[in-house]
Protein backbone atom coordinates (compact mmCIF):
# COMPACT_ATOMS: atom_id res chain seq x y z
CA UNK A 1 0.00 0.00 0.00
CA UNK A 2 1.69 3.48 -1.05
CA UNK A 3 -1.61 6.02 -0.58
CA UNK A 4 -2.09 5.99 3.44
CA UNK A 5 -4.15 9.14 3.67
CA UNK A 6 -7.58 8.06 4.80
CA UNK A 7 -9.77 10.31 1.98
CA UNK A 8 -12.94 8.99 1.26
CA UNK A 9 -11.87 5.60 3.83
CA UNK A 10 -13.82 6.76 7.11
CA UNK A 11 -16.60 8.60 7.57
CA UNK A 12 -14.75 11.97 8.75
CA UNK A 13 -13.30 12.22 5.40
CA UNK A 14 -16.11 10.96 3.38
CA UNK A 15 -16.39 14.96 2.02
CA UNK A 16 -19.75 15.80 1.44
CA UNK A 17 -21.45 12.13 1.09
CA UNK A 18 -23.49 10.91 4.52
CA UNK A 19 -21.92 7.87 6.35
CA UNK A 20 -25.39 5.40 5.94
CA UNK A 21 -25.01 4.78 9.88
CA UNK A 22 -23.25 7.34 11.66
CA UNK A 23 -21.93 7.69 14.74
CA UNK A 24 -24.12 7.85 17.55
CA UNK A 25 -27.15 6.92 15.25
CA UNK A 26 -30.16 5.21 16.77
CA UNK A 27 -33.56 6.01 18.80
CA UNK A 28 -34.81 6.81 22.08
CA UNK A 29 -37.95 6.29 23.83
CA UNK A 30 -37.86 10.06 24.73
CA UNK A 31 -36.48 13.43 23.53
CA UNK A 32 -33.79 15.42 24.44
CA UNK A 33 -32.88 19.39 24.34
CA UNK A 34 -29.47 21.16 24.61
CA UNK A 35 -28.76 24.35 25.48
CA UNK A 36 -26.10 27.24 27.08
CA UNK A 37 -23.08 25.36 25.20
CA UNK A 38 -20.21 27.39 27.04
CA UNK A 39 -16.50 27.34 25.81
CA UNK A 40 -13.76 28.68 27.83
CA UNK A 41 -11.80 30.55 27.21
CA UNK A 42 -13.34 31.64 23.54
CA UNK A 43 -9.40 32.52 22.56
CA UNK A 44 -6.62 30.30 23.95
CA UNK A 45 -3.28 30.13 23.39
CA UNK A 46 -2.13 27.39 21.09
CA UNK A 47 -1.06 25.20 23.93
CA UNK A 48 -3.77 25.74 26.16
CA UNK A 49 -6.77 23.30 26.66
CA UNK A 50 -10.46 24.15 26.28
CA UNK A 51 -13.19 24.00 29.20
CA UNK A 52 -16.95 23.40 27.69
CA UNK A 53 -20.19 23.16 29.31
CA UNK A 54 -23.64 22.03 28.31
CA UNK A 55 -27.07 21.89 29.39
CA UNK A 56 -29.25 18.60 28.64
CA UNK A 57 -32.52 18.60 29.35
CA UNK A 58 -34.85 15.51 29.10
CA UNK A 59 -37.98 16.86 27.85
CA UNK A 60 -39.71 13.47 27.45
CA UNK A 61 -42.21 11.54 29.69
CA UNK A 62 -39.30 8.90 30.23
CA UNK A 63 -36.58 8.76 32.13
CA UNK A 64 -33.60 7.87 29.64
CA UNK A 65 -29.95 7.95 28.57
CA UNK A 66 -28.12 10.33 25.83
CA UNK A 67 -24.95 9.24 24.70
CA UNK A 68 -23.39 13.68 24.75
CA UNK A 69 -20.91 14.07 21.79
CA UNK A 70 -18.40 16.74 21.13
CA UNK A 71 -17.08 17.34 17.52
CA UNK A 72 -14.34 19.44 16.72
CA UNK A 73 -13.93 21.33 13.17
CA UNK A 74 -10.92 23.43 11.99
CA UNK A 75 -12.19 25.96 10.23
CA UNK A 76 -8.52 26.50 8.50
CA UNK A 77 -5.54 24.56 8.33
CA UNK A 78 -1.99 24.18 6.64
CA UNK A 79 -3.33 20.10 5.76
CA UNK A 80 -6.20 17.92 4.79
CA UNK A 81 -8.11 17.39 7.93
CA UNK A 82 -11.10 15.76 8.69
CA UNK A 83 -14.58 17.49 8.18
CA UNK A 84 -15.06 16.86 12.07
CA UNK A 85 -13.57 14.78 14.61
CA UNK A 86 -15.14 13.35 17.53
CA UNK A 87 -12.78 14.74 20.79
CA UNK A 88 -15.35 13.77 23.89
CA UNK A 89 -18.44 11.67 24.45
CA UNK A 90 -20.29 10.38 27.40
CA UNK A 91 -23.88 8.78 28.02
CA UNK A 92 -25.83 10.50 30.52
CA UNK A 93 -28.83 9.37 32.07
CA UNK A 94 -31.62 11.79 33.01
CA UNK A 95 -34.37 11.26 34.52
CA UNK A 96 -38.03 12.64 32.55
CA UNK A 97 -38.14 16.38 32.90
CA UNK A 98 -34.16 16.78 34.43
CA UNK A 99 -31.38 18.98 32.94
CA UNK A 100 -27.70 17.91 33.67
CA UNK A 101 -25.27 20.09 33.70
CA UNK A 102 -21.79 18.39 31.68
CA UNK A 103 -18.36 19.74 31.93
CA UNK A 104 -15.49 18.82 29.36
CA UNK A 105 -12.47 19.34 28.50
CA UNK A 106 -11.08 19.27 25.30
CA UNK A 107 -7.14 18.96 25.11
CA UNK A 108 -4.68 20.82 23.21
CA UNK A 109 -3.56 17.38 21.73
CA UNK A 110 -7.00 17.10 20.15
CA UNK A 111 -6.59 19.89 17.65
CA UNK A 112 -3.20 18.91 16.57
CA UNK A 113 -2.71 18.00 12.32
CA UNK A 114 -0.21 15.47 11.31
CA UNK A 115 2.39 18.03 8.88
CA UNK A 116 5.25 15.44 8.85
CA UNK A 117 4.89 15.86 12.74
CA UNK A 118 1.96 16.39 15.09
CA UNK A 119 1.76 19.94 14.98
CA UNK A 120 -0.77 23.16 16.96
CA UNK A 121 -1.75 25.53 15.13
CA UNK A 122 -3.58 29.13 15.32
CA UNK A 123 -6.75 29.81 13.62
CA UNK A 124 -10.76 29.50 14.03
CA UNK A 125 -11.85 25.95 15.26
CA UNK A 126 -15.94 25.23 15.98
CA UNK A 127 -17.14 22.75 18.66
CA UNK A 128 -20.26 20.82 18.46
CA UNK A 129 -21.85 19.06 21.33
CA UNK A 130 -25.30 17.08 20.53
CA UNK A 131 -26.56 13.91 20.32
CA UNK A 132 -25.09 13.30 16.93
CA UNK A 133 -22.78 13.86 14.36
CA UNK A 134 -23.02 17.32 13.13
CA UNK A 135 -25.25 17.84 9.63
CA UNK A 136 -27.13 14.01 10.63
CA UNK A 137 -30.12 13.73 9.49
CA UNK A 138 -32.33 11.13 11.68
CA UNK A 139 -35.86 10.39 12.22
CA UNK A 140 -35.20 11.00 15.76
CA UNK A 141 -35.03 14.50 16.64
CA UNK A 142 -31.76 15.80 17.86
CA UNK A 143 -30.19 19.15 18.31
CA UNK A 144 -26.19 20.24 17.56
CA UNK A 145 -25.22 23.40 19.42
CA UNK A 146 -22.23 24.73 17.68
CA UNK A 147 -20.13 27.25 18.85
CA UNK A 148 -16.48 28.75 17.72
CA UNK A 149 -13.01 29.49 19.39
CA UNK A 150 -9.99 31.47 18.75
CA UNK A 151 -6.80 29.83 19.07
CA UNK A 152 -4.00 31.89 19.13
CA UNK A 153 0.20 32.14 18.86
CA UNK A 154 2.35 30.59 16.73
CA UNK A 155 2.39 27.02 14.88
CA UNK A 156 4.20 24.46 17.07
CA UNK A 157 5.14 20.72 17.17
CA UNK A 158 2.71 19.06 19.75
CA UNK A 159 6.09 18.06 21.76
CA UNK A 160 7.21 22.03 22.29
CA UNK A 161 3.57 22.53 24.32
């Protein structure tokens, strides 16, 4: 094998074609609402790691479980990267009529791109926390908060942080 990137081999680089089952996909016996997605700080420093917050609220007659996933998408960057990247998840149960508060953090090492080396780098990044990919389209309703972040400095190699 002489090609090893992974476009149009996994579904984060499938471009603009919908993996058939992505991940996270399935149904629940109730529904779900997000809200007050909180990153901090909105502009880090390239090394730094990101605190983020979210409100889920079961808004359903039953008391269930939501499996919470954060995506991560560069907005700009010096190589092909995926469209989004899953950096956190965790299932969450809630009991009918709840909100949970979740705290996460995303890590430096998350947002690093492979440029001969793993490598940080400045620019506009978005997070998306939901209970699915970003973009899915489902029969069960689902919300994707989205919200961006400044990272700033210089480029570095991931082993200079």
């Amino acid at each position: 094998m002489e090609n090893y990137t992974m476009e149009g081999r996994t579904y984060r680089y499938y471009g603009q074609e919908a993996p058939l089952y992505p991940f996270g996909y399935g149904l629940s016996y109730t529904t779900f609402r997000y809200r007050d997605l909180v990153l901090s700080p909105p502009v880090l420093p390239v090394c730094a790691n990101l605190s983020v917050s979210v409100v889920l609220e079961n808004t359903g007659l039953q008391d269930s479980e939501e499996v919470v996933q954060l995506y991560l998408r560069w907005e700009q960057s010096s190589v092909p990267v995926p469209r989004w990247q899953l950096v956190a998840f965790r299932r969450v149960a809630v009991l009918a009529g709840r909100e949970a508060k979740l705290s996460f953090q995303v890590l430096a090492e998350q947002r690093a791109v492979w440029a001969r080396d793993w490598r940080l780098e400045p620019g506009t990044f978005t997070l998306f926390a939901g209970g699915q990919q970003p973009g899915q389209k489902t029969r069960a309703p689902s919300e994707v908060l989205s919200s961006q972040f400044s990272v700033t400095g210089t480029a570095r190699p991931l082993r200079g942080c």
